[in-house]
C-alpha atoms as a PDB file:
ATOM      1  CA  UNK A   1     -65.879 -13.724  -7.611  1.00  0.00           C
ATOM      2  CA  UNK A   2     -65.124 -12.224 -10.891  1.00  0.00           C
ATOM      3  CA  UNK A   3     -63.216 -15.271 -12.242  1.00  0.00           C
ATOM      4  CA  UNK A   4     -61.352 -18.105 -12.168  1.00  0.00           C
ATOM      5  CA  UNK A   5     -58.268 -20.208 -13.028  1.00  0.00           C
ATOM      6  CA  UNK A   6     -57.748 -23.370 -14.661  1.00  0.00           C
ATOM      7  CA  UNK A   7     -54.585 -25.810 -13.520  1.00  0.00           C
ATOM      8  CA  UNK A   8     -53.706 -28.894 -15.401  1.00  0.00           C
ATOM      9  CA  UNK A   9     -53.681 -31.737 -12.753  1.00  0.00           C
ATOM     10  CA  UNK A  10     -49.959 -32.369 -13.467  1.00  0.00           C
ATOM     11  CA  UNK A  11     -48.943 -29.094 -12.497  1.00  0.00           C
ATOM     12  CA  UNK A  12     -50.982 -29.548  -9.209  1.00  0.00           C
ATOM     13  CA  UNK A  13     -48.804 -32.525  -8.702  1.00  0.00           C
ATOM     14  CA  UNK A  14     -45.558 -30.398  -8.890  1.00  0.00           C
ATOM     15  CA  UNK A  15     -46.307 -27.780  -6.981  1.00  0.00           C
ATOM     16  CA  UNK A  16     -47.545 -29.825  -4.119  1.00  0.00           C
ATOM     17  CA  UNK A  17     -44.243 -31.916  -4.364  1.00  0.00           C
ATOM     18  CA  UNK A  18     -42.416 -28.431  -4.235  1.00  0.00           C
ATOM     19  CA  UNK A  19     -44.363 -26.954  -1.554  1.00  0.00           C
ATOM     20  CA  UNK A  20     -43.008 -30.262   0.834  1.00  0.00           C
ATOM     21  CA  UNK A  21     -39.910 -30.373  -0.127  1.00  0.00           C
ATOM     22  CA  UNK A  22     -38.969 -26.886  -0.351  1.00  0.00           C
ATOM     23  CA  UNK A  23     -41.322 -24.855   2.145  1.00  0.00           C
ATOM     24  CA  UNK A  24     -42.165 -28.302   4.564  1.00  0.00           C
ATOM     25  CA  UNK A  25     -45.794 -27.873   4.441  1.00  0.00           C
ATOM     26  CA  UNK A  26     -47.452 -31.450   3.606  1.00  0.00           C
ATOM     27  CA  UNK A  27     -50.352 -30.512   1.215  1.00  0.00           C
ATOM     28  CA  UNK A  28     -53.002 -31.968  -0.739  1.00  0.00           C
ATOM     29  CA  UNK A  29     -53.836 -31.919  -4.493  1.00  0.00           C
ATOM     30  CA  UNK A  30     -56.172 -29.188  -4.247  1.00  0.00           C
ATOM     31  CA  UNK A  31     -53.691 -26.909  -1.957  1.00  0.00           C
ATOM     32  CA  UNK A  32     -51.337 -27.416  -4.691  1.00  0.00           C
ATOM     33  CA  UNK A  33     -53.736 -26.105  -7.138  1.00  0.00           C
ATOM     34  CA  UNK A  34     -54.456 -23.043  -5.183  1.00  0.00           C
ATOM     35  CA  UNK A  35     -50.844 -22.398  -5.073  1.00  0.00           C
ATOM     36  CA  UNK A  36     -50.357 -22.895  -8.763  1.00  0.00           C
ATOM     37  CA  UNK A  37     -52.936 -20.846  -9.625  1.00  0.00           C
ATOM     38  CA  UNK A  38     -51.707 -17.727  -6.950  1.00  0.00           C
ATOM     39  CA  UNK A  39     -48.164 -18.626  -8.417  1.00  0.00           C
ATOM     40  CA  UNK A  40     -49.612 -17.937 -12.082  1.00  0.00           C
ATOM     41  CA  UNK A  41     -51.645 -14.936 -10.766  1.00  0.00           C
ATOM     42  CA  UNK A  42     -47.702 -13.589  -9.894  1.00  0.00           C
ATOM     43  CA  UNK A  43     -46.388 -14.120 -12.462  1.00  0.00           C
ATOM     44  CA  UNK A  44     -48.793 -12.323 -14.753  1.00  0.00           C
ATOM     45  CA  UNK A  45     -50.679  -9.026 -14.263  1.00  0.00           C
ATOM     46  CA  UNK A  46     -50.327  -9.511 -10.766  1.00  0.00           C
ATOM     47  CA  UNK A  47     -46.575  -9.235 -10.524  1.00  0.00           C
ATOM     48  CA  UNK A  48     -45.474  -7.396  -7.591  1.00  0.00           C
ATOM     49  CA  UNK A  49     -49.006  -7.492  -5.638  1.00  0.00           C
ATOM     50  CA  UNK A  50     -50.108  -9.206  -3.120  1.00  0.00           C
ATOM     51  CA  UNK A  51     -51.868 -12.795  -3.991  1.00  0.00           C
ATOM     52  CA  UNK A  52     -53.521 -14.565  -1.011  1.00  0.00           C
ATOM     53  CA  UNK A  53     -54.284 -18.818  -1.181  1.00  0.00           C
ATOM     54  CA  UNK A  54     -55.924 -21.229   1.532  1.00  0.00           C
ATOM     55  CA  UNK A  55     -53.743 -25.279   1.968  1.00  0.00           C
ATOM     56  CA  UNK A  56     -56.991 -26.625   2.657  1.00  0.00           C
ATOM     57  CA  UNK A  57     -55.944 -29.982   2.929  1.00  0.00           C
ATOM     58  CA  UNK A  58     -52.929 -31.868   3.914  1.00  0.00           C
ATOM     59  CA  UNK A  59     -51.769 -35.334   1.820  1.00  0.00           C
ATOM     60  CA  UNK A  60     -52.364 -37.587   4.316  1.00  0.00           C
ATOM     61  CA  UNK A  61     -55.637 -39.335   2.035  1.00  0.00           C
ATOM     62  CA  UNK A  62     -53.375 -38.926  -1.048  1.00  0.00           C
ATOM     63  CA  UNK A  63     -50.530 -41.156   0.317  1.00  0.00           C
ATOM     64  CA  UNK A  64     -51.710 -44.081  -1.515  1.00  0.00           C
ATOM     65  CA  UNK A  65     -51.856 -42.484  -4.617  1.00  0.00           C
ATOM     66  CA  UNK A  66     -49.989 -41.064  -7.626  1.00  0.00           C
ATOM     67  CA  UNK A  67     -49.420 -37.976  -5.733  1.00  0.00           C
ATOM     68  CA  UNK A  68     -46.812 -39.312  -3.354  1.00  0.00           C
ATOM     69  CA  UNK A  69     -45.092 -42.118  -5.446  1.00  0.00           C
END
């Protein structure tokens, strides 16, 4: 590892709301994270490379909170 990325827990929220409704995939908070962050990566110095993520989760445990309201 020779860093790391910090996401703000709202924008964890959107892009796991995004990555249902637009790609289907039924993630958790952290997935959405990991996206987020590979999404930054993108769109930074990493623009036009190749950015790899893990969904490690789905939202089933989140259903019965903010994540899914």
């Amino acid at each position: 590892m020779d860093g790391f990325l910090t996401v703000s827990g709202k924008r964890a929220r959107e892009v796991t709301r995004a990555l249902a409704r637009e790609e289907g995939i039924f993630a958790g908070f952290s997935s959405g994270a990991n996206v987020a962050s590979a999404l930054d990566l993108l769109a930074g110095d990493m623009r036009g490379q190749t950015v790899a993520t893990v969904i490690n989760d789905t939202g089933l445990k989140y259903l019965s909170t903010d994540l899914w309201d």
